[in-house]
Protein backbone atom coordinates (compact mmCIF):
# COMPACT_ATOMS: atom_id res chain seq x y z
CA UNK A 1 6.67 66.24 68.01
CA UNK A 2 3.29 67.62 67.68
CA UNK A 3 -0.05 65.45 68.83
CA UNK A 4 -2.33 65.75 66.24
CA UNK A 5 -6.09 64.68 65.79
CA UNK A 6 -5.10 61.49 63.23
CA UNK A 7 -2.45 59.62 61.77
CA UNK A 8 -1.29 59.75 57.96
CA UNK A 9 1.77 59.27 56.86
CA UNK A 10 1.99 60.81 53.93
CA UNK A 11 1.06 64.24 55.38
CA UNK A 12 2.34 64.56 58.58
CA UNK A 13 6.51 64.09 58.18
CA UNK A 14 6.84 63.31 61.86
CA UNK A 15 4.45 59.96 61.74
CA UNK A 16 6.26 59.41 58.05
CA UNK A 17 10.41 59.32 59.66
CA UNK A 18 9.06 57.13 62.95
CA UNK A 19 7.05 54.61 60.34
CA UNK A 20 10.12 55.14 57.69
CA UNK A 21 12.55 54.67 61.02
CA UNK A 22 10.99 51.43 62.19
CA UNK A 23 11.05 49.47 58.95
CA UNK A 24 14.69 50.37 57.82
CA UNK A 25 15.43 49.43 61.87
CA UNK A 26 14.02 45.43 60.74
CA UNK A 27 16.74 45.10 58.76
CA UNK A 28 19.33 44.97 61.94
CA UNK A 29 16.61 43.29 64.10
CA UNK A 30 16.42 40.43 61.35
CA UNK A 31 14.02 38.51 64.19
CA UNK A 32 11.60 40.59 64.56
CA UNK A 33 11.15 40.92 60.66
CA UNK A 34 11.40 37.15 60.21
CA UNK A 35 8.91 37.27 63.14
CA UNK A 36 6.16 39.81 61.46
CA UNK A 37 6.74 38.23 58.21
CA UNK A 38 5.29 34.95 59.19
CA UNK A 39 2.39 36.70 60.64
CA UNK A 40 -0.91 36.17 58.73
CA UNK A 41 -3.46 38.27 60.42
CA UNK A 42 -3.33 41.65 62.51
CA UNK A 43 -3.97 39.30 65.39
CA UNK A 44 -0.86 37.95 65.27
CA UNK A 45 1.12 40.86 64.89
CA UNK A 46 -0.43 42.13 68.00
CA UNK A 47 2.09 38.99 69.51
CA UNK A 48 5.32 40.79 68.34
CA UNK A 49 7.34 43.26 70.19
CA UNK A 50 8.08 44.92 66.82
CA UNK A 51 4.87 46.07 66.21
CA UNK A 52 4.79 47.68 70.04
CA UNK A 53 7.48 49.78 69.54
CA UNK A 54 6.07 51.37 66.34
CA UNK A 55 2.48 51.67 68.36
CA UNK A 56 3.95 53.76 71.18
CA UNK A 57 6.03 55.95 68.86
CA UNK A 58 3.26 56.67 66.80
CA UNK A 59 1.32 56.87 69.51
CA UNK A 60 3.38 60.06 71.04
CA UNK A 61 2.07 61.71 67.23
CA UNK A 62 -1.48 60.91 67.21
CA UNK A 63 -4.13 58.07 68.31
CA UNK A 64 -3.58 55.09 66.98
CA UNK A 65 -6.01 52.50 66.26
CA UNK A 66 -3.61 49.15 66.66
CA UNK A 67 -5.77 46.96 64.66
CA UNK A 68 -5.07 48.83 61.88
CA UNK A 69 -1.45 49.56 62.34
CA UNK A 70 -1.06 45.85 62.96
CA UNK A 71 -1.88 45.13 59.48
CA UNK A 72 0.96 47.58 58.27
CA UNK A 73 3.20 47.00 60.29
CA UNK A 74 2.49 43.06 59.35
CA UNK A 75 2.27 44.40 55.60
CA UNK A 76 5.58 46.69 55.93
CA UNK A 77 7.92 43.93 57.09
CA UNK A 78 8.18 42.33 53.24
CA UNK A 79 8.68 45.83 51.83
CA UNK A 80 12.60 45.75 50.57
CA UNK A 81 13.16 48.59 49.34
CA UNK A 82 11.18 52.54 49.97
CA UNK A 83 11.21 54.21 46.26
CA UNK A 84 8.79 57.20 47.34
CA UNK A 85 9.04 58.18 43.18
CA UNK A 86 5.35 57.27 42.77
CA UNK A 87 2.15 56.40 45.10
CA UNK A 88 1.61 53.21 45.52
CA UNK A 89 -1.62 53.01 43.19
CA UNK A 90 0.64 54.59 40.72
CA UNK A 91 3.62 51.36 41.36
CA UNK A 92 1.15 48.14 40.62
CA UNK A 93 0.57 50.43 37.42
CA UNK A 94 4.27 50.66 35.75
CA UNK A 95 5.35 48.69 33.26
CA UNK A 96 8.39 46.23 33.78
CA UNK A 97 11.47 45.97 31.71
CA UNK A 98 10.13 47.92 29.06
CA UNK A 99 6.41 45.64 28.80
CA UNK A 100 3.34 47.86 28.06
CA UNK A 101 1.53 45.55 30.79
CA UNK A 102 1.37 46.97 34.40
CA UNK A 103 3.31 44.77 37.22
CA UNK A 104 -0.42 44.35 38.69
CA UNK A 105 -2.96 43.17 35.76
CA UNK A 106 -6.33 45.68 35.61
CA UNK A 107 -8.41 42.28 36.90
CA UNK A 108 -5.82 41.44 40.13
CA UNK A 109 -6.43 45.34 40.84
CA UNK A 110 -9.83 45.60 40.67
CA UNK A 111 -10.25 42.22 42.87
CA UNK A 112 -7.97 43.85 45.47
CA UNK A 113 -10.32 46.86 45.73
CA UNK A 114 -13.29 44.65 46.35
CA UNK A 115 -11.51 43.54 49.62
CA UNK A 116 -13.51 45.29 52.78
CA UNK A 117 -12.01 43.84 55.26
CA UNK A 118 -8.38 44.19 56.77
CA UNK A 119 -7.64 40.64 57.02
CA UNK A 120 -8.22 39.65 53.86
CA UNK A 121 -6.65 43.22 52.62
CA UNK A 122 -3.62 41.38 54.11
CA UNK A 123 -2.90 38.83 51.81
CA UNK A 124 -3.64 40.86 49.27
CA UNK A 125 -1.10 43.16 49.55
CA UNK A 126 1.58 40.78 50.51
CA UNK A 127 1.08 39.22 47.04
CA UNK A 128 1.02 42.39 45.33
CA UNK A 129 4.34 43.60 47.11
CA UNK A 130 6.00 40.47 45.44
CA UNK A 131 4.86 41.65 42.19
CA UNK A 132 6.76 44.76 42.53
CA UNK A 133 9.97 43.29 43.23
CA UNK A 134 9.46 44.67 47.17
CA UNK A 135 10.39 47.89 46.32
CA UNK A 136 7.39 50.67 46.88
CA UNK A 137 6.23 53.96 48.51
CA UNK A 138 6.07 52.54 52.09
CA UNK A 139 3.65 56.23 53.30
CA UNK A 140 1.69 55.76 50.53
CA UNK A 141 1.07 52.01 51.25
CA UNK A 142 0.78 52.56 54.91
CA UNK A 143 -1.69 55.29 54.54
CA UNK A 144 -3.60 53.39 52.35
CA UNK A 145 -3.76 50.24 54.58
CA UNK A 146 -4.70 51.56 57.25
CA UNK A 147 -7.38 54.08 56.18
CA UNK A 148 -8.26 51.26 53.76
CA UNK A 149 -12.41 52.46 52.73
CA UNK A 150 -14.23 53.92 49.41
CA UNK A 151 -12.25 57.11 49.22
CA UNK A 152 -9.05 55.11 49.31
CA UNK A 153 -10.10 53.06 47.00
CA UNK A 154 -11.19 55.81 44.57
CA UNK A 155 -7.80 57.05 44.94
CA UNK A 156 -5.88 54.00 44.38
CA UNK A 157 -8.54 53.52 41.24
CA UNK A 158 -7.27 57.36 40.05
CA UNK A 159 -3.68 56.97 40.47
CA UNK A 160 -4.10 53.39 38.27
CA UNK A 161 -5.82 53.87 35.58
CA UNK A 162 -3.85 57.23 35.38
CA UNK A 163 -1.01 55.20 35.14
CA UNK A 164 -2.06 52.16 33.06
CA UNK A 165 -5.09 53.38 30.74
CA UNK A 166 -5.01 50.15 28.73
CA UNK A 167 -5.46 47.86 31.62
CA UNK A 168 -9.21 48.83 31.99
């Protein structure tokens, strides 16, 4: 693995299969999953060995700022199911069961991308992962968590309303 200057994982397919690695390895460590799941805050993921284990991996790739990675790592653990189909902007968007409404209403959207900081960007998210069933683009969403700021947001806003025109 090559060190390189930052972390994404959706472009760099080494950070992507350790990220992708350590989430499918919660489901056979059910107590550190149960753990991260009852976590509320980055600060309390920084109490879990889970979330160490992902920092040093990652770290071997590129710096890592933990703060950040604590909130998807925190955020990761209630993911179900990885369907890399779509971005994650492009998932709150779709339609379920044949509705023309989006699984994540135009108003509960826009209120998430008001959120500055991390903390409350955790709650957030956790809510909207229930709305999709648990099953999501975990890159995508781990990208956008942790560089969470106005170009992501301008993304996410792209991919959306790409998606789901009539939820404007």
């Amino acid at each position: 693995m090559k060190q390189t200057q930052y972390i994404s994982f959706m472009n760099n397919p080494d950070a992507r299969s350790v990220l992708i690695e350590w989430w499918a390895s919660l489901d056979h460590a059910r107590g550190d999953r149960a753990a991260l799941r009852r976590c509320r805050s980055s600060q309390e993921v920084a109490f879990v060995p889970a979330f160490h284990r992902l920092r040093r991996n990652l770290s071997a790739i590129a710096p890592v700022d933990a703060e950040k990675l604590a909130v998807v790592a925190g955020i990761l653990s209630h993911v179900k199911e990885n369907d890399y189909a779509l971005r994650f902007a492009q998932q709150m968007a779709t339609s379920k069961n044949g509705s023309d409404r989006a699984r994540v209403s135009g108003l509960r959207f826009r209120r998430l991308l008001k959120i500055e900081d991390h903390d409350d960007l955790y709650g957030a998210v956790v809510r909207t992962i229930r709305l999709l069933d648990g099953s999501l683009n975990i890159a995508s969403l781990a990208d956008g968590i942790y560089w969470w700021n106005e170009r992501t947001k301008n993304n996410w806003a792209f991919d959306y309303y790409d998606k789901a025109p009539n939820e404007a």
